[in-house]
C-alpha atoms as a PDB file:
ATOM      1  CA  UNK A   1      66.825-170.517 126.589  1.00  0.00           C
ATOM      2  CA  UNK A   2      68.335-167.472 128.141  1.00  0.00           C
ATOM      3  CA  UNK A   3      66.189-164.512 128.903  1.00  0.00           C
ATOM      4  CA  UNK A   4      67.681-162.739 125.996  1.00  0.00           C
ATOM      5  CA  UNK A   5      67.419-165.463 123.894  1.00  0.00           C
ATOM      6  CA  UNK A   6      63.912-165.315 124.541  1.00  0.00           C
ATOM      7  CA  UNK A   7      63.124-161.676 124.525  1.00  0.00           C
ATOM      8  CA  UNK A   8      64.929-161.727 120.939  1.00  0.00           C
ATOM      9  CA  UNK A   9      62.525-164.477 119.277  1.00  0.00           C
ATOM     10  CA  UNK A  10      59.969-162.760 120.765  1.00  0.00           C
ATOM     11  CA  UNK A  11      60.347-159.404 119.050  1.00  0.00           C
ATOM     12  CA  UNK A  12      60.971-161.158 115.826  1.00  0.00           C
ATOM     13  CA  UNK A  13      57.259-163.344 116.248  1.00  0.00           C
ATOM     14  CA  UNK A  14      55.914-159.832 116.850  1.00  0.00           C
ATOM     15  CA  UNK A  15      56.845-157.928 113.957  1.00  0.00           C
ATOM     16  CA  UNK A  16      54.716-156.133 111.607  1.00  0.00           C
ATOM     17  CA  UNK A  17      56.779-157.835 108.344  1.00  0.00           C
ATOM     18  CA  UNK A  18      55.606-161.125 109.901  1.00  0.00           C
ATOM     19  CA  UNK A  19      52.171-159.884 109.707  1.00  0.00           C
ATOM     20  CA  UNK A  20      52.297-158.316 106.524  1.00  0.00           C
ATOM     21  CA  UNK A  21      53.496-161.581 104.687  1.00  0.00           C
ATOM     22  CA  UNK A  22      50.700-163.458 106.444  1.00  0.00           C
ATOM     23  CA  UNK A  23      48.265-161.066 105.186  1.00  0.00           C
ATOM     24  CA  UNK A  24      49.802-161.008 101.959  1.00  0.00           C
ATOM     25  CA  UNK A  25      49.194-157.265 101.587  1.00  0.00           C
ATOM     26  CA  UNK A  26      50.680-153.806 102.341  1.00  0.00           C
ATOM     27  CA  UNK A  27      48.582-150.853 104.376  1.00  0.00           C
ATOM     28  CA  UNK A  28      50.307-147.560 103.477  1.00  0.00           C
ATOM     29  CA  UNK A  29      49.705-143.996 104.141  1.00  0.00           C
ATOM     30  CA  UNK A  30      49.583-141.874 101.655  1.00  0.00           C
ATOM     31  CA  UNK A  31      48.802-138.608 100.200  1.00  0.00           C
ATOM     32  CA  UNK A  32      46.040-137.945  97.562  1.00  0.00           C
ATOM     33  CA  UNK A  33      46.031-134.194  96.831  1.00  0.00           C
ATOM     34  CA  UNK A  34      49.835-133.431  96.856  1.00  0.00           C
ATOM     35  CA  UNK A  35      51.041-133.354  93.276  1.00  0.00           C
ATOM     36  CA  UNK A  36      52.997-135.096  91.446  1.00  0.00           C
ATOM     37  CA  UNK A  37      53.613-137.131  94.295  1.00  0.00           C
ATOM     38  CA  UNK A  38      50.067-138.825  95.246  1.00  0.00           C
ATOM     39  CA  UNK A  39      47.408-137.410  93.986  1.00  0.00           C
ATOM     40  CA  UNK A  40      43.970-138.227  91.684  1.00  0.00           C
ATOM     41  CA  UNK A  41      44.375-137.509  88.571  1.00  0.00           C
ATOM     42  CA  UNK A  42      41.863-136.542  85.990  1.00  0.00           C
ATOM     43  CA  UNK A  43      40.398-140.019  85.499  1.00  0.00           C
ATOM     44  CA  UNK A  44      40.109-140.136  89.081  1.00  0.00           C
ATOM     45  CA  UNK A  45      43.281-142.783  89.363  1.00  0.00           C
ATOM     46  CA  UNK A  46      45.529-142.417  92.586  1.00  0.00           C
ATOM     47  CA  UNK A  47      48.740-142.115  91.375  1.00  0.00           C
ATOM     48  CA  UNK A  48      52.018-140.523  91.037  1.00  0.00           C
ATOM     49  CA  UNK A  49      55.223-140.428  92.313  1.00  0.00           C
ATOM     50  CA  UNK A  50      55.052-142.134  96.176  1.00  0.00           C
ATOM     51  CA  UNK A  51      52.316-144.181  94.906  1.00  0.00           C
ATOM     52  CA  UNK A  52      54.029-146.046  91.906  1.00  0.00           C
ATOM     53  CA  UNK A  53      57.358-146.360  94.240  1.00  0.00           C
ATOM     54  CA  UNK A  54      54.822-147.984  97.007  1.00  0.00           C
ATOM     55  CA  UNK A  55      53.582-149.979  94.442  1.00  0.00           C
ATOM     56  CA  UNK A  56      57.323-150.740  93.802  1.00  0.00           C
ATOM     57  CA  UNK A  57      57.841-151.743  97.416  1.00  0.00           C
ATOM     58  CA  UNK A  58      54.624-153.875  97.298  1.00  0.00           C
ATOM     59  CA  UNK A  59      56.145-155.655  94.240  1.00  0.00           C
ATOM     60  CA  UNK A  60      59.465-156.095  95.812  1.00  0.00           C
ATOM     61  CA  UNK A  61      57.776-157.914  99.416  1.00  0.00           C
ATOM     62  CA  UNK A  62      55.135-159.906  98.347  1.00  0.00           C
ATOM     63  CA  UNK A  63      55.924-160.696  94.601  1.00  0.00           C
ATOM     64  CA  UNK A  64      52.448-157.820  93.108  1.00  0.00           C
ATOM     65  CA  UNK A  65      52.801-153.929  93.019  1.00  0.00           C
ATOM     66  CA  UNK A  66      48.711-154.853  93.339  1.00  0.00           C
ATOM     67  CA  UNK A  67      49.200-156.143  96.816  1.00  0.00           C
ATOM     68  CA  UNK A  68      48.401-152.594  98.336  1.00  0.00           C
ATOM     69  CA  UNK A  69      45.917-150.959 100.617  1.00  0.00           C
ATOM     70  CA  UNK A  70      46.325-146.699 100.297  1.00  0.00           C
ATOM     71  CA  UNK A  71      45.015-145.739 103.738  1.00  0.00           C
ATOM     72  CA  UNK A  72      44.564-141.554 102.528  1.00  0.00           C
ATOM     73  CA  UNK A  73      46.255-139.284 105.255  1.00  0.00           C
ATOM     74  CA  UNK A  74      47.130-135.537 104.917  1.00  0.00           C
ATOM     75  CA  UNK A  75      49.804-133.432 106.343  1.00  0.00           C
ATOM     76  CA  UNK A  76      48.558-133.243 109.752  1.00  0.00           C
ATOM     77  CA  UNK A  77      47.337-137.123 110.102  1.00  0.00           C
ATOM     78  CA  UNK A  78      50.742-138.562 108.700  1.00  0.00           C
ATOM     79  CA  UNK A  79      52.256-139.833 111.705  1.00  0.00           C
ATOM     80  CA  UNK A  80      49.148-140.640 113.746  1.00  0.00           C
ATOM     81  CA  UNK A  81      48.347-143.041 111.671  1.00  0.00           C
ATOM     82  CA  UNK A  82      51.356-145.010 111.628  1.00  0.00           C
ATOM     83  CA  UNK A  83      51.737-144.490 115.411  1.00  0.00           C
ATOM     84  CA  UNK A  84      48.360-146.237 115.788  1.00  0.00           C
ATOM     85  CA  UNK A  85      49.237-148.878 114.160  1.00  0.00           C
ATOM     86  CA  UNK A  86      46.455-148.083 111.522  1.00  0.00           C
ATOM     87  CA  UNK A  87      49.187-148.593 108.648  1.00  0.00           C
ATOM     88  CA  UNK A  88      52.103-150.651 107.949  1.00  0.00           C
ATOM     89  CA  UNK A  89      54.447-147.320 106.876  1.00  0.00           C
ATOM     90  CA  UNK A  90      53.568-144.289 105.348  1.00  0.00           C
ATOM     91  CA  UNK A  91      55.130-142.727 101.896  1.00  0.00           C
ATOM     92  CA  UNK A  92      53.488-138.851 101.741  1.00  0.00           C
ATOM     93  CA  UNK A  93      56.450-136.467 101.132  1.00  0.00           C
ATOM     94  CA  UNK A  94      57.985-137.244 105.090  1.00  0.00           C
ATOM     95  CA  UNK A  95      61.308-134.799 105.499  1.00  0.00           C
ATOM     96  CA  UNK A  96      63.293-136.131 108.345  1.00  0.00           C
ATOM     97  CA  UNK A  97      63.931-133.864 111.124  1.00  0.00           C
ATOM     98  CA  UNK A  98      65.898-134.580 114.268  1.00  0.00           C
ATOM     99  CA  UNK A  99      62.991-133.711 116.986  1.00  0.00           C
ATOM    100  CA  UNK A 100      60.621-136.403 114.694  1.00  0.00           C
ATOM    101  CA  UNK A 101      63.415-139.123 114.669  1.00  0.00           C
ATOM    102  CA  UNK A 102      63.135-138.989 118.389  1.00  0.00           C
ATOM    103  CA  UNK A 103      59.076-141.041 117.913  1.00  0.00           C
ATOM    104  CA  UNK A 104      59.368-142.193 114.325  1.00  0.00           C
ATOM    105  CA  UNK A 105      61.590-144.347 112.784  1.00  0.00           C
ATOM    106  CA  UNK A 106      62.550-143.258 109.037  1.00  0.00           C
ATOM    107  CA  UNK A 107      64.116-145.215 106.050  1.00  0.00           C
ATOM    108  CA  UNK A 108      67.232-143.717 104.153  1.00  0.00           C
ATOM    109  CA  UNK A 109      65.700-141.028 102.052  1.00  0.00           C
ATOM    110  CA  UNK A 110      63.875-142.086  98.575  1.00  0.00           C
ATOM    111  CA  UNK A 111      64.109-138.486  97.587  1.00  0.00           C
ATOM    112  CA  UNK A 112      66.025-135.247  97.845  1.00  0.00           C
ATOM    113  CA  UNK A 113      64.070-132.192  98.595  1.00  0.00           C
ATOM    114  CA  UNK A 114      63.757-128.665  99.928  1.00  0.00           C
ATOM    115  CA  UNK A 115      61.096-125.735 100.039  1.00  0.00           C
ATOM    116  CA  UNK A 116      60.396-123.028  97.096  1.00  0.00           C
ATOM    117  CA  UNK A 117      58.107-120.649  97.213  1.00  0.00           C
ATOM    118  CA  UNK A 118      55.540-119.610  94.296  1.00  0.00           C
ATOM    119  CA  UNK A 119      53.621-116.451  93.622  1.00  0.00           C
ATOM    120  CA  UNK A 120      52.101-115.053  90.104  1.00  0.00           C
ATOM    121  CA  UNK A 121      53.797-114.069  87.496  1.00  0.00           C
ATOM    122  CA  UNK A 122      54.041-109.888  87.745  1.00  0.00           C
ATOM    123  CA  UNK A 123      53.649-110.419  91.340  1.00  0.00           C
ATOM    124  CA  UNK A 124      55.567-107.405  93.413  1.00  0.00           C
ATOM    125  CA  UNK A 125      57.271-110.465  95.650  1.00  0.00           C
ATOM    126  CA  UNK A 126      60.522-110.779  93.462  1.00  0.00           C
ATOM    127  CA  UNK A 127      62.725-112.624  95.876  1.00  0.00           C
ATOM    128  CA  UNK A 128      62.153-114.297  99.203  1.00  0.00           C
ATOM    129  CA  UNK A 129      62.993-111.258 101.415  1.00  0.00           C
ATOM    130  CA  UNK A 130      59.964-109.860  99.985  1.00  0.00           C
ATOM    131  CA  UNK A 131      57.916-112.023 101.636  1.00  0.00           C
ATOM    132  CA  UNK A 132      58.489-110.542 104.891  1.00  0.00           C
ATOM    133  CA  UNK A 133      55.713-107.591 104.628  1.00  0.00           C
ATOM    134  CA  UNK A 134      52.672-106.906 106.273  1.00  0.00           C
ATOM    135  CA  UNK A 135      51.435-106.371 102.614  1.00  0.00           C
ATOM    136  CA  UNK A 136      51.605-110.410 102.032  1.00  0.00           C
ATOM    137  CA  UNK A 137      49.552-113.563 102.636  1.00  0.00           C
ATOM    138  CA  UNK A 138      51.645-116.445 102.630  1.00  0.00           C
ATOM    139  CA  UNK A 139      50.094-119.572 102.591  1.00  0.00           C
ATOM    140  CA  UNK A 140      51.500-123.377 103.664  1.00  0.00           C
ATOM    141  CA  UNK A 141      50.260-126.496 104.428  1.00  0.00           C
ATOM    142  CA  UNK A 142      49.494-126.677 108.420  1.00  0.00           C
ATOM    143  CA  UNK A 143      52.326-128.732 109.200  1.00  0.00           C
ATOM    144  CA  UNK A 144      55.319-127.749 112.514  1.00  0.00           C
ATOM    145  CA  UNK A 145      57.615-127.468 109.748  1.00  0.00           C
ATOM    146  CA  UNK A 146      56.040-125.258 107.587  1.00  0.00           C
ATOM    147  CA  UNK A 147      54.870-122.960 110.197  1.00  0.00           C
ATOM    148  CA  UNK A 148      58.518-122.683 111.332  1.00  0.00           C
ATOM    149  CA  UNK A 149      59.470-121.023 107.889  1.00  0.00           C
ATOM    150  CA  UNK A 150      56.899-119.244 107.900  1.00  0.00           C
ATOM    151  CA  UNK A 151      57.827-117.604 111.239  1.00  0.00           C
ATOM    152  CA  UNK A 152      61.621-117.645 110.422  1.00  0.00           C
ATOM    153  CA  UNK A 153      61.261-116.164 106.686  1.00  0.00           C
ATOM    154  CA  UNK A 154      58.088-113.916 106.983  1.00  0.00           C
ATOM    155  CA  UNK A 155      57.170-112.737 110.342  1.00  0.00           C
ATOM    156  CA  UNK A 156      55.458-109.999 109.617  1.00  0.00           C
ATOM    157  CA  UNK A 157      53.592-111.460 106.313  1.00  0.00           C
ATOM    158  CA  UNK A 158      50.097-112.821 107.690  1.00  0.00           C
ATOM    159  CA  UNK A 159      49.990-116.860 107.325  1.00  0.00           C
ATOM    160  CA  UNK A 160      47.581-118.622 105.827  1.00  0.00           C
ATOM    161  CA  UNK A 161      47.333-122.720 106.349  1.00  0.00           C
ATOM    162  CA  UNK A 162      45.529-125.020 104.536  1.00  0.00           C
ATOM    163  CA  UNK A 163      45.035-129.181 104.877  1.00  0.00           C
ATOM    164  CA  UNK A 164      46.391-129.767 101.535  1.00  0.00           C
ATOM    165  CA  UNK A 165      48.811-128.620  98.737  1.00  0.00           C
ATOM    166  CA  UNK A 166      45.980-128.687  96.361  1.00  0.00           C
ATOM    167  CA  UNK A 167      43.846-126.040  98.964  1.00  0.00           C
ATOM    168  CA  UNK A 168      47.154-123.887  99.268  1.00  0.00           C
ATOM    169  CA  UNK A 169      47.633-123.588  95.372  1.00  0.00           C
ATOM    170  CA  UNK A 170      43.913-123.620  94.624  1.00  0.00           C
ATOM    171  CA  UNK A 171      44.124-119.883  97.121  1.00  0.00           C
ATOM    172  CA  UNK A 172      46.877-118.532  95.362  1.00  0.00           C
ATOM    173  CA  UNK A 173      44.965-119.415  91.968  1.00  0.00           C
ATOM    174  CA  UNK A 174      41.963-117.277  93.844  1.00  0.00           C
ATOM    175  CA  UNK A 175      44.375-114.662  95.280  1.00  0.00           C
ATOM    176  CA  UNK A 176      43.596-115.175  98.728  1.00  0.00           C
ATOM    177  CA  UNK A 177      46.914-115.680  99.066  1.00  0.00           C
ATOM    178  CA  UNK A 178      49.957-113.940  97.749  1.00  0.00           C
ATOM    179  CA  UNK A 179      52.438-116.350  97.908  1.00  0.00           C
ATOM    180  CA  UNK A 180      52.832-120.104  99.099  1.00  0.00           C
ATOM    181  CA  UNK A 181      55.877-122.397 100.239  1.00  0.00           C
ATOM    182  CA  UNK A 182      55.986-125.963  99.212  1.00  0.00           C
ATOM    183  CA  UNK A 183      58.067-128.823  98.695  1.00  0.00           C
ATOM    184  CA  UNK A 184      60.377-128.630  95.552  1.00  0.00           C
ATOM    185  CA  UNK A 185      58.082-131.219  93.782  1.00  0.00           C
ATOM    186  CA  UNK A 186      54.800-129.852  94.288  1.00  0.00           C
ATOM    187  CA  UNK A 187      55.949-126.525  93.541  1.00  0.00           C
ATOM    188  CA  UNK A 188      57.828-127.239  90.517  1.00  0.00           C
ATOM    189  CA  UNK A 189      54.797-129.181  89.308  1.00  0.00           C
ATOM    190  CA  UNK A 190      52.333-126.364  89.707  1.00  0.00           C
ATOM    191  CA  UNK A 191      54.471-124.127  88.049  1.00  0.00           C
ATOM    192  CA  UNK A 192      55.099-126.199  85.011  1.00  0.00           C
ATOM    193  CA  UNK A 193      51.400-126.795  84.636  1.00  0.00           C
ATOM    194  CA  UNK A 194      50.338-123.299  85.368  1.00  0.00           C
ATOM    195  CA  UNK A 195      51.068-122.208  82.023  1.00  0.00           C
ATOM    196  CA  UNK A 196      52.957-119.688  82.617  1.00  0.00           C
ATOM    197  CA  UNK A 197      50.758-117.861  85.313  1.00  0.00           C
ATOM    198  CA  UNK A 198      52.981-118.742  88.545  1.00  0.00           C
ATOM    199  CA  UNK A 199      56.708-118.420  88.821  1.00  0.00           C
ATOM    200  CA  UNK A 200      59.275-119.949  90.835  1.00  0.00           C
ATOM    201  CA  UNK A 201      61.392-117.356  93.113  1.00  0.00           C
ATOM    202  CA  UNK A 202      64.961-117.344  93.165  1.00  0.00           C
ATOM    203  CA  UNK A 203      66.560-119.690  96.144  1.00  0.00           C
ATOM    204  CA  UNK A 204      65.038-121.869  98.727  1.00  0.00           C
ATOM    205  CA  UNK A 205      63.629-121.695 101.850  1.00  0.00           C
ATOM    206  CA  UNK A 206      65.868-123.560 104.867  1.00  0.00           C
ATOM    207  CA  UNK A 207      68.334-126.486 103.250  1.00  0.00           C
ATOM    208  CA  UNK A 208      68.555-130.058 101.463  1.00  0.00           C
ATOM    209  CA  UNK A 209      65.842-132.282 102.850  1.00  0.00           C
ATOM    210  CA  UNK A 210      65.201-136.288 102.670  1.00  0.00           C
ATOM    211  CA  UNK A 211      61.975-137.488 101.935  1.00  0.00           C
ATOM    212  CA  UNK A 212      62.133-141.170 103.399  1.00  0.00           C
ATOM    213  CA  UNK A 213      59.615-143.456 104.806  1.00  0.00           C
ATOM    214  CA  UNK A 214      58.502-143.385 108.318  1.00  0.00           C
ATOM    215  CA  UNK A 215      56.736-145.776 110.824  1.00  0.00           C
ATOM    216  CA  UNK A 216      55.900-146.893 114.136  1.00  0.00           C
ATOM    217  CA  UNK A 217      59.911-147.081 116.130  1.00  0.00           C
ATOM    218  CA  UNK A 218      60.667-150.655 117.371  1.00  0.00           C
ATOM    219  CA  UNK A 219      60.711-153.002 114.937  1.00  0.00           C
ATOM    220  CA  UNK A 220      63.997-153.582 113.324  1.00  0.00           C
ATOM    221  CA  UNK A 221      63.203-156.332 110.873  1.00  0.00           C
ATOM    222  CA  UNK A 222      60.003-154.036 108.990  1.00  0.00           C
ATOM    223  CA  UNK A 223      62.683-150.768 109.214  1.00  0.00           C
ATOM    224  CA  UNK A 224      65.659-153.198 107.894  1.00  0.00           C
ATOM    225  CA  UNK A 225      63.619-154.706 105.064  1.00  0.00           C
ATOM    226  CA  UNK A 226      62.130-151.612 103.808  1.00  0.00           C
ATOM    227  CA  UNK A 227      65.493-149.660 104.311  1.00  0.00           C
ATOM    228  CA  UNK A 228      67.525-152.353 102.205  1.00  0.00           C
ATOM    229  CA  UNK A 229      65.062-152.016  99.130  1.00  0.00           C
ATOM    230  CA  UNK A 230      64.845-148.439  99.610  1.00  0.00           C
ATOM    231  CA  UNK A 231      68.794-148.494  99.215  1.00  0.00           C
ATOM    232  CA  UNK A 232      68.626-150.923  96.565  1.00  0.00           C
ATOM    233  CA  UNK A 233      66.092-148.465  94.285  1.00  0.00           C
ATOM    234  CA  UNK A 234      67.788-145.496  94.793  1.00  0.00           C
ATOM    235  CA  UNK A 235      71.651-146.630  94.615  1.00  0.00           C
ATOM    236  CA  UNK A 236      71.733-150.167  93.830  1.00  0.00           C
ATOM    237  CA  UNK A 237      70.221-153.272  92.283  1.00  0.00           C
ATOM    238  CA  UNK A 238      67.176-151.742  91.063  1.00  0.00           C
ATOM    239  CA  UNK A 239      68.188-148.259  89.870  1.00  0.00           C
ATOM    240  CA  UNK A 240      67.290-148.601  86.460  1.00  0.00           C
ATOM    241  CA  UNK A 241      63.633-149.105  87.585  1.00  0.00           C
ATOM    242  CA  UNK A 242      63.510-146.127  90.301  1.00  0.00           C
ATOM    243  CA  UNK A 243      65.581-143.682  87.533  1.00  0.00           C
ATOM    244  CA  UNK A 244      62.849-144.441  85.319  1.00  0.00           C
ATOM    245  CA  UNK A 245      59.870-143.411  87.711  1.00  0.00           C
ATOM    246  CA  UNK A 246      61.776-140.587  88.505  1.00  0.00           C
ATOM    247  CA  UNK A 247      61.888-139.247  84.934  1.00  0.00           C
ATOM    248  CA  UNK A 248      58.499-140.282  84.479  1.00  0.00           C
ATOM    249  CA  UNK A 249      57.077-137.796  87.201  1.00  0.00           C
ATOM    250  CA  UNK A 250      59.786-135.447  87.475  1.00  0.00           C
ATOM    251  CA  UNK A 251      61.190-134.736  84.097  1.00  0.00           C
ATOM    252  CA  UNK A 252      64.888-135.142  84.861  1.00  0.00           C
ATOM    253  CA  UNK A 253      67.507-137.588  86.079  1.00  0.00           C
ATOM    254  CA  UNK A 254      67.729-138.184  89.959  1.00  0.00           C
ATOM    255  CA  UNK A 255      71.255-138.352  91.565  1.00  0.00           C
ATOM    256  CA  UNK A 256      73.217-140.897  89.978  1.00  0.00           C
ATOM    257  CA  UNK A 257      73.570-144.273  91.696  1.00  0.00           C
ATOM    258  CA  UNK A 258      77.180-143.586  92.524  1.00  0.00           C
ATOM    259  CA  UNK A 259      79.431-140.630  92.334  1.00  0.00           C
ATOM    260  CA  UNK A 260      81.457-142.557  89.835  1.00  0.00           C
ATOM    261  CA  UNK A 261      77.982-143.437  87.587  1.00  0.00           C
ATOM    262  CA  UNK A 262      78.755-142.948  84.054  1.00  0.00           C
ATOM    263  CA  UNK A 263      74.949-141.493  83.995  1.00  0.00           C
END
């Protein structure tokens, strides 16, 4: 056996899919207080979004969407815990950004987003250049990304970070904060439940983002397995399943399979 030879069986003994189907289970990160993407719900069930597709995922490797472990991160604890090798992948609303492809290896995206930003109805902030005031408290989750907006979009507004979604919204339901930036999902979710008492403003902060999976860089047979069904939800084989869960949490149609999709 050539030293190549060898170095390639190797790599594929020590892959995480091997251990995964020997352990007949999947160890995920996920979020619980990010809605409607994975959060508990009023009967105190983890669910929505990321956590049915996981289950998805779960159903599509080893045969149960009941062959799951949710391993609870939040913003900040994301990518540590894949990194450490505490988790198999993690699913918890993961945009892909050049400078965190360079230590983390991400799927194809499972879900379009980008950033809006909701205050109270009647508030004074009318479009997003009126966040950039002394006069406002804009509040975020503490992640790189959503401090960069802030700074980009607001610099003289005072920021205010929080651990969670839920503690961001829960401060603008309080008024401690004025304002707060989100992803698309979460924000269009508060809104729609807020019964009128938060709006949406007009336009987005920065561009189109991917949501997509993300783990530990280095092994190509767990990133190639759980890239092909990602594909195969969101443009192929299993589209029917994924446009369902989609509408189910969401409300609308996602993009269509294929630009020529009758749908």
């Amino acid at each position: 056996m050539t030293l190549a030879a060898g170095l390639s069986a190797a790599q594929a003994e020590e892959s995480r899919l091997d251990a995964i189907l020997k352990r007949d289970k999947l160890i995920v990160a996920v979020s619980n207080s990010t809605m409607p993407t994975g959060f508990i719900d009023e009967n105190g069930t983890h669910t929505g979004f990321e956590i049915e597709f996981a289950r998805l995922l779960a159903k599509s490797i080893l045969g149960s969407p009941d062959k799951i472990e949710f391993v609870v991160v939040n913003a900040a604890g994301r990518f540590p815990a894949v990194l450490s090798g505490r988790v198999d992948f993690g699913i918890a609303s993961a945009t892909i950004y050049p400078d965190r492809a360079v230590r983390l290896a991400f799927t194809r995206p499972y879900m379009d987003s980008t950033t809006f930003v909701v205050v109270p109805k009647g508030s004074p902030i009318k479009k997003i250049e009126d966040l950039d005031s002394a006069d406002v408290v804009f509040g975020a989750t503490n992640t790189a990304a959503m401090i960069d907006r802030a700074k980009r979009y607001a610099p003289k507004a005072k920021a205010m970070y929080f651990d969670t979604d839920s503690a961001a919204f829960q401060a603008l339901k309080s008024r401690r904060v004025g304002a707060v930036q989100a992803d698309s999902a979460a924000a269009e979710f508060q809104v729609a439940r807020s019964n009128g008492a938060w709006v949406k403003l007009p336009g987005q902060l920065g561009s189109l983002n991917g949501n997509a999976l993300f783990m530990k860089p280095g092994d190509f047979q767990l990133w190639l397995c759980l890239d092909t069904i990602v594909g195969e939800y969101t443009h192929g084989s299993r589209y029917d399943e994924y446009e369902a869960l989609y509408r189910k949490w969401f409300g609308a149609a996602p993009p269509p399979a294929r630009f020529y999709s009758a749908k």
